[in-house]
N, C-alpha and C. Protein backbone atom coordinates (compact mmCIF):
# COMPACT_ATOMS: atom_id res chain seq x y z
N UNK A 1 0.83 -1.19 0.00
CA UNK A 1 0.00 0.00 0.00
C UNK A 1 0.87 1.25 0.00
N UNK A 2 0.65 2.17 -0.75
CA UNK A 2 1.59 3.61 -0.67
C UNK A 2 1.22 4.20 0.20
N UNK A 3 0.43 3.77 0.90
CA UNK A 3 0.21 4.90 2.33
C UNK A 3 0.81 4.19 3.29
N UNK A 4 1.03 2.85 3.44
CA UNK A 4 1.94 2.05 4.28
C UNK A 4 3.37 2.36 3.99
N UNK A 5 3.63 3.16 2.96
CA UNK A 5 5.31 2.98 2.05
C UNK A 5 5.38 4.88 2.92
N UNK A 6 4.47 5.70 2.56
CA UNK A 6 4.57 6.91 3.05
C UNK A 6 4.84 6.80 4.37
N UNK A 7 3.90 6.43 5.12
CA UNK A 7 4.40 6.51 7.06
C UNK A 7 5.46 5.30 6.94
N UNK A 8 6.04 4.64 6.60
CA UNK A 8 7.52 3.77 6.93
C UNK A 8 8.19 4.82 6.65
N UNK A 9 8.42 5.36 5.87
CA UNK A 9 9.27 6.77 5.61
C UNK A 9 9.53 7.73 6.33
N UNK A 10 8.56 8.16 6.71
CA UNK A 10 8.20 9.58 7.40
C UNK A 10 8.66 8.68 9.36
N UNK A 11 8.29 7.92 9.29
CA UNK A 11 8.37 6.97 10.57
C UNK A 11 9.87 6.90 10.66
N UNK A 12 10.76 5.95 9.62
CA UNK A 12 12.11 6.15 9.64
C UNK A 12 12.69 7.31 9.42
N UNK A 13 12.24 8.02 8.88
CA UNK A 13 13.15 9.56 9.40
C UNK A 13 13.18 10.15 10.79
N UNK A 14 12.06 9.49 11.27
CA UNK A 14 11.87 10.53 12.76
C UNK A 14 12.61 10.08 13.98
N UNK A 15 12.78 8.37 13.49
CA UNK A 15 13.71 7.41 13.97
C UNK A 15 15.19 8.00 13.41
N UNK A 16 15.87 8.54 12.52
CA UNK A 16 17.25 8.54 12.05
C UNK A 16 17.33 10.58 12.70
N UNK A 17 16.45 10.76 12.70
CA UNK A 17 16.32 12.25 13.40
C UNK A 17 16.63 12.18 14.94
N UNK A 18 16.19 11.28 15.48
CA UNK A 18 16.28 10.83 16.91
C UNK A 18 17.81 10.80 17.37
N UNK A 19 18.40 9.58 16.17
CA UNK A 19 19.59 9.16 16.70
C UNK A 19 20.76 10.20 15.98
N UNK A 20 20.26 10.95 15.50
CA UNK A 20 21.06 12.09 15.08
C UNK A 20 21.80 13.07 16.09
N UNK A 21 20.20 13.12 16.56
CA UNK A 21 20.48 14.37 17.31
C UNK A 21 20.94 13.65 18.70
N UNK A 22 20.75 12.71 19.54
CA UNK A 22 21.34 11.74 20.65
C UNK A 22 22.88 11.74 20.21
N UNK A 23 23.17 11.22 18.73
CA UNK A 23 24.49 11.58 19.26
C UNK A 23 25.50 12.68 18.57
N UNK A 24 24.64 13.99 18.58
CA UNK A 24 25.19 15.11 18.57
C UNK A 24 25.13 15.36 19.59
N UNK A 25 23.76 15.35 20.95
CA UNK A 25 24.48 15.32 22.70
C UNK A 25 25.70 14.95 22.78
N UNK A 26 26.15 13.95 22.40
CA UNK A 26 27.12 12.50 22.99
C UNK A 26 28.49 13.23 22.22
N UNK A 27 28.59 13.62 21.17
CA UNK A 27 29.76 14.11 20.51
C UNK A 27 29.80 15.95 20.16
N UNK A 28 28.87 16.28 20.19
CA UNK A 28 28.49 18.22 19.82
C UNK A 28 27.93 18.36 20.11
N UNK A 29 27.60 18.58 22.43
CA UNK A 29 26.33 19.14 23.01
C UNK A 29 26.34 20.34 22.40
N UNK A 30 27.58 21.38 22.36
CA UNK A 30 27.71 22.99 22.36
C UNK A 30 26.51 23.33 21.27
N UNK A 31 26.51 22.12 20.09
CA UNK A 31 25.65 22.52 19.15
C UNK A 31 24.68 22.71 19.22
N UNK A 32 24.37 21.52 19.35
CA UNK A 32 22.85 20.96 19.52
C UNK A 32 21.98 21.92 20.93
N UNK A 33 22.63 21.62 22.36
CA UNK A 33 21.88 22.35 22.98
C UNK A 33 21.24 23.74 23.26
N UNK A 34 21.40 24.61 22.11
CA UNK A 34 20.50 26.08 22.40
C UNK A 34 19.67 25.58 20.86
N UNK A 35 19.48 25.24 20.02
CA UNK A 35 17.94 24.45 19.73
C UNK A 35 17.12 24.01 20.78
N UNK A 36 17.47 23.58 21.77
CA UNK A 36 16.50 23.09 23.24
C UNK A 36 16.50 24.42 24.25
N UNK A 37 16.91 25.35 23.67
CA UNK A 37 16.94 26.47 25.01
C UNK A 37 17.72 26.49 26.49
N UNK A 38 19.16 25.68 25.66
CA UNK A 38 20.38 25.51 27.26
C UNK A 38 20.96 26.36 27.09
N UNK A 39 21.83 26.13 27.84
CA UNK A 39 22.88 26.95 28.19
C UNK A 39 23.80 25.53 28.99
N UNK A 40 24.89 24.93 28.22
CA UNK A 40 25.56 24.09 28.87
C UNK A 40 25.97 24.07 30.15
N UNK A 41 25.98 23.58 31.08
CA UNK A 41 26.42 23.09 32.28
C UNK A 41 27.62 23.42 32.66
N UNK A 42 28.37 22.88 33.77
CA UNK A 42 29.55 22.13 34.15
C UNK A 42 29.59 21.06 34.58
N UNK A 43 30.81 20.58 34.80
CA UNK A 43 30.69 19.28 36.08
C UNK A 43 29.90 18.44 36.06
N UNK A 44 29.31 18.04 37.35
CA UNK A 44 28.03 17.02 37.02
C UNK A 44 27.03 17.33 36.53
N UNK A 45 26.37 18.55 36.48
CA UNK A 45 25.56 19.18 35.15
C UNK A 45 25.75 19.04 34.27
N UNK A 46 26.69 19.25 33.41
CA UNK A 46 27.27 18.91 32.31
C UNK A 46 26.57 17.31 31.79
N UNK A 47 27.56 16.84 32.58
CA UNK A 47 27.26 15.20 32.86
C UNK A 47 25.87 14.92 32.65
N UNK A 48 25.06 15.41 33.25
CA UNK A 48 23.88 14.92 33.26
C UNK A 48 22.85 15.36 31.81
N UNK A 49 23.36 16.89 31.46
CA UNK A 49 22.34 17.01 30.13
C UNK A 49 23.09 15.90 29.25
N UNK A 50 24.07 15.74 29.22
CA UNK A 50 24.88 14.63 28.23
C UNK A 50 23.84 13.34 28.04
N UNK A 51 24.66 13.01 29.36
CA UNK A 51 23.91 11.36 29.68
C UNK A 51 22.01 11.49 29.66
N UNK A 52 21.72 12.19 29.82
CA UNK A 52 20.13 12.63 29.90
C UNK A 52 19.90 12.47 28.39
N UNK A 53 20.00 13.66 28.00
CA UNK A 53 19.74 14.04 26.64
C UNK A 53 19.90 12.91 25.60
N UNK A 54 21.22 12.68 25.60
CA UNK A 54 21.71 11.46 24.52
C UNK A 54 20.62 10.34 24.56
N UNK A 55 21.09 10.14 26.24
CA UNK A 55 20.09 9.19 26.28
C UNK A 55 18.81 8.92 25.79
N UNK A 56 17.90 9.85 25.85
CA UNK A 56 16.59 10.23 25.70
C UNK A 56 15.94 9.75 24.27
N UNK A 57 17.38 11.01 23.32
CA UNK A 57 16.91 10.87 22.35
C UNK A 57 17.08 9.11 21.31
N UNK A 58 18.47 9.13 21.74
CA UNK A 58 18.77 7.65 21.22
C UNK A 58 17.59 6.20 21.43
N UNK A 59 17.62 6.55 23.01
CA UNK A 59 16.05 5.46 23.07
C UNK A 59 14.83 5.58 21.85
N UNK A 60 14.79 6.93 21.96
CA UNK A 60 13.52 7.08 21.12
C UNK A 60 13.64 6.59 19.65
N UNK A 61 15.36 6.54 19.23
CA UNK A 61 15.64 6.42 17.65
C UNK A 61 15.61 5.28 17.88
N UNK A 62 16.24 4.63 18.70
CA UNK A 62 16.61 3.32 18.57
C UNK A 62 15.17 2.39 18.68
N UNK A 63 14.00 2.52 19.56
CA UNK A 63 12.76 1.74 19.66
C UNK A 63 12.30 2.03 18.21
N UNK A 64 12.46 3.14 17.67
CA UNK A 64 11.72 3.56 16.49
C UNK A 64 12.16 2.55 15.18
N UNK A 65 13.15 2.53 15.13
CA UNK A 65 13.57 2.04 14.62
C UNK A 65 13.75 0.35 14.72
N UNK A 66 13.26 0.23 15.63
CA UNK A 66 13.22 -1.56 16.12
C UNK A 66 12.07 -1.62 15.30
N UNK A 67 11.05 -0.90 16.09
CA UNK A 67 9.54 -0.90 15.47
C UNK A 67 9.62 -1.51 14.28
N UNK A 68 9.99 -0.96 13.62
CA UNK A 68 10.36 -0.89 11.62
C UNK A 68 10.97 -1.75 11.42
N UNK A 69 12.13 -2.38 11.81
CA UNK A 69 13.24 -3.28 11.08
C UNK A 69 12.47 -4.80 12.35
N UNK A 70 11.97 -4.85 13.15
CA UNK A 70 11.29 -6.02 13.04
C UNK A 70 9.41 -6.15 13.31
N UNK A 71 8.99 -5.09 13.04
CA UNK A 71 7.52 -4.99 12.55
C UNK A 71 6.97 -5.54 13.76
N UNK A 72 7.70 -5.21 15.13
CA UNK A 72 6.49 -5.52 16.19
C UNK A 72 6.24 -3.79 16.75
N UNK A 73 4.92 -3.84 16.32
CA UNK A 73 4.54 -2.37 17.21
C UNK A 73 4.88 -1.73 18.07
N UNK A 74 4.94 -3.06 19.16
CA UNK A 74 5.14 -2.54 20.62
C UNK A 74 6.30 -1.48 20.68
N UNK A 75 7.24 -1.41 19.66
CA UNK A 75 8.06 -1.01 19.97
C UNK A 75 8.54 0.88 19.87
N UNK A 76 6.96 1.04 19.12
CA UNK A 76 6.38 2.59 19.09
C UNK A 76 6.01 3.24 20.23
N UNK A 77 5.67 2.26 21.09
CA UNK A 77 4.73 2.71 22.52
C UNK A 77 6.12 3.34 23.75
N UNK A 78 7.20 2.60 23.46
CA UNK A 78 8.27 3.69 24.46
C UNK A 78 8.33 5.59 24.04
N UNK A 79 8.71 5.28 23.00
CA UNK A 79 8.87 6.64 22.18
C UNK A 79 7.92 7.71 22.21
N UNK A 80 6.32 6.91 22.30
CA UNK A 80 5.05 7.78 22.14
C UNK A 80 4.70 8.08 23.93
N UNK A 81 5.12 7.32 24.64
CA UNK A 81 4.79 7.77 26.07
C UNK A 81 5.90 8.73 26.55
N UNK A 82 7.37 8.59 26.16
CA UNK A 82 8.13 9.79 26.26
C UNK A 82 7.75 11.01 25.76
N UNK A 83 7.97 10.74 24.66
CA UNK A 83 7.35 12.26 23.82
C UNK A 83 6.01 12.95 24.08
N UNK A 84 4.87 12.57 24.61
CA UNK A 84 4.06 12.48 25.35
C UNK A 84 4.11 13.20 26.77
N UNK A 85 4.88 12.35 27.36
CA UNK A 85 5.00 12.79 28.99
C UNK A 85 6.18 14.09 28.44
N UNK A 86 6.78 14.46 27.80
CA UNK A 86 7.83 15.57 27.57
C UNK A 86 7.08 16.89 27.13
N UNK A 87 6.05 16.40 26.17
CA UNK A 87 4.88 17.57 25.73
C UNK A 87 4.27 17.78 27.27
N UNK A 88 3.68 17.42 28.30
CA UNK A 88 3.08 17.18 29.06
C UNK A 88 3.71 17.79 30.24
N UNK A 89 4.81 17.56 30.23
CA UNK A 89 6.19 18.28 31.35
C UNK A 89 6.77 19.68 30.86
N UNK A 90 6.38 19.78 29.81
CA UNK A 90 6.67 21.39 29.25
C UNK A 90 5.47 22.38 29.32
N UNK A 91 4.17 21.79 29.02
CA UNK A 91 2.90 22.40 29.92
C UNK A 91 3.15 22.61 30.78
N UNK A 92 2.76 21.67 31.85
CA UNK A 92 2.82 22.02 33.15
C UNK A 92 4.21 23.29 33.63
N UNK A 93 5.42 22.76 33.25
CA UNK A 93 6.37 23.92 33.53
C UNK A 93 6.01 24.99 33.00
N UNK A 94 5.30 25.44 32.07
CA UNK A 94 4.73 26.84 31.54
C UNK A 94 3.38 27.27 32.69
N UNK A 95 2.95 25.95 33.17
CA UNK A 95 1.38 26.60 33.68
C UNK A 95 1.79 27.20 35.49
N UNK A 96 2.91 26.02 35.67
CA UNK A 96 3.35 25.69 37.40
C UNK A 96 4.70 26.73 37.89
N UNK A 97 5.68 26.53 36.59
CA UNK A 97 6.76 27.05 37.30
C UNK A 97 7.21 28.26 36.65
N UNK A 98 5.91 28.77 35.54
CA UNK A 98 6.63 30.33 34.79
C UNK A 98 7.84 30.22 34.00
N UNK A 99 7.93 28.80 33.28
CA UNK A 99 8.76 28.72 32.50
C UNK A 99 8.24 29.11 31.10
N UNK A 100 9.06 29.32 30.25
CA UNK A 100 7.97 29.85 28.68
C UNK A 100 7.50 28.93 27.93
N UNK A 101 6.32 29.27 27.57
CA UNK A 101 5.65 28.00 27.01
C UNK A 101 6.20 27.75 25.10
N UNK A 102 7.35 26.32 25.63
CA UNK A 102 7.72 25.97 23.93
C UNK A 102 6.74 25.51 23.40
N UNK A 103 5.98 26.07 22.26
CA UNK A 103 5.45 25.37 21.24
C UNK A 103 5.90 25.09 20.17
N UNK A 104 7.60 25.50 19.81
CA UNK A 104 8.01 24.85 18.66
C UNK A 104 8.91 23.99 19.25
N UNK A 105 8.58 23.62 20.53
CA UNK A 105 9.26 21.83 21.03
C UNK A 105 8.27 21.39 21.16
N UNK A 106 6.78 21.59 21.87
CA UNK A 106 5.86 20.84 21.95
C UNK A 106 5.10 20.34 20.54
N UNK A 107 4.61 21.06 19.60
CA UNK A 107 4.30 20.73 18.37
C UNK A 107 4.97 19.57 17.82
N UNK A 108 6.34 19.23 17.25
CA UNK A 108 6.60 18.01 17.15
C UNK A 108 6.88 16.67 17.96
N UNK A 109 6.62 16.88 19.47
CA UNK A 109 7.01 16.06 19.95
C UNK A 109 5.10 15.56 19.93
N UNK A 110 4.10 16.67 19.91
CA UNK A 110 2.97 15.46 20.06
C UNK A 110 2.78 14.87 18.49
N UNK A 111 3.39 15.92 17.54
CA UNK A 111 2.83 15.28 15.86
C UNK A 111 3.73 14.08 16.00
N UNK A 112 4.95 13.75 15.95
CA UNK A 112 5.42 12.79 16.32
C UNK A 112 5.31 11.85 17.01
N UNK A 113 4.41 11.81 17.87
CA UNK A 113 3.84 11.16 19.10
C UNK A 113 2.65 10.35 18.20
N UNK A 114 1.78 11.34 17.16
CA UNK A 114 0.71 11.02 16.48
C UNK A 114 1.04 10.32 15.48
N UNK A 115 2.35 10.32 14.92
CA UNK A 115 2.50 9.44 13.30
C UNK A 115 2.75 8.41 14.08
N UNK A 116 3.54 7.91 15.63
CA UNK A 116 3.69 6.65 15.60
C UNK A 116 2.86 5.99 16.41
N UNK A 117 1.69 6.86 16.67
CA UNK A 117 0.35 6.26 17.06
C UNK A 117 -0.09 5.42 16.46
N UNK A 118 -0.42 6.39 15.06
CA UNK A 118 -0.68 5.67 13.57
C UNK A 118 -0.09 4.50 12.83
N UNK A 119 0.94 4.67 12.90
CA UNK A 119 2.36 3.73 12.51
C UNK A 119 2.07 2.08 13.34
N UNK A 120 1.85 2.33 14.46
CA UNK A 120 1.35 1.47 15.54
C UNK A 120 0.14 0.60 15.57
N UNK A 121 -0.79 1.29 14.51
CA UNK A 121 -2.19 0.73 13.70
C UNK A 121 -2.07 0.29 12.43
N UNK A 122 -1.25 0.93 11.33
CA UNK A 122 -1.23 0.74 10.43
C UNK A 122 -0.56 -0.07 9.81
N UNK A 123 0.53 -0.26 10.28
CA UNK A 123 1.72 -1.15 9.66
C UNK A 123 1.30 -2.30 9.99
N UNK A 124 1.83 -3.32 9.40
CA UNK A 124 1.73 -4.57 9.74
C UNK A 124 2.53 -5.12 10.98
N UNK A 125 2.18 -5.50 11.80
CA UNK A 125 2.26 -6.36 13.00
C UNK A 125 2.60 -7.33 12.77
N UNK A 126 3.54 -7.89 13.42
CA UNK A 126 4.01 -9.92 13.46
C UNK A 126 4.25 -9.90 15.08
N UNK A 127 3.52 -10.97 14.95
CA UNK A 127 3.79 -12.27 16.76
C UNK A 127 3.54 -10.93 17.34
């Protein structure tokens, strides 16, 4: 089906976008982090947006990408409850703690959240 061929696409990019940017944390935080609105750390700060961040994002590339290269769904549902609870934790910090409300971080993390909702219905499933 070409609409099954369109979201594998759009699905694996968001997966190779993931692990892009995880390990531009891991090798070029300086870069990457003021797209997210940092200001790098030190010390164990440092440490932690590293290991945080990388982390974060890599999980998300890496399940995404499981998803796809062995066609069990389940493997959309880590990625969509992060991205999810991250849209969800950036509300609340706009509503609770007077932080500014990102909507050009929240916008793709729920549309993204929504293609592998979809992705999660649509694709074919095994075992």
């Amino acid at each position: 089906m070409p609409v099954n061929i369109a979201l594998r696409a759009i699905v694996l990019l968001c997966g190779v976008l993931f692990i892009v940017t995880g390990l531009r944390w891991l090798l070029a935080p300086a870069g990457v982090a003021p797209e997210f609105g940092l200001v790098l750390s030190s010390g164990v700060g440092l440490s932690s947006q590293i290991g945080d961040m990388s982390a974060f994002f890599l999980t998300l590339g890496v399940c995404i990408l499981m998803g796809l290269t062995t066609q069990r769904t389940i493997w959309y549902y880590p990625p969509i409850i992060l991205l999810s609870l991250t849209a969800i934790g950036r509300v609340l910090a706009w509503l609770l703690h007077d932080a500014a409300l990102a909507t050009d971080l929240i916008a793709p993390e729920v549309i993204v959240a929504l293609i592998l909702m979809i992705a999660s219905r649509r694709l074919p499933a095994q075992g």
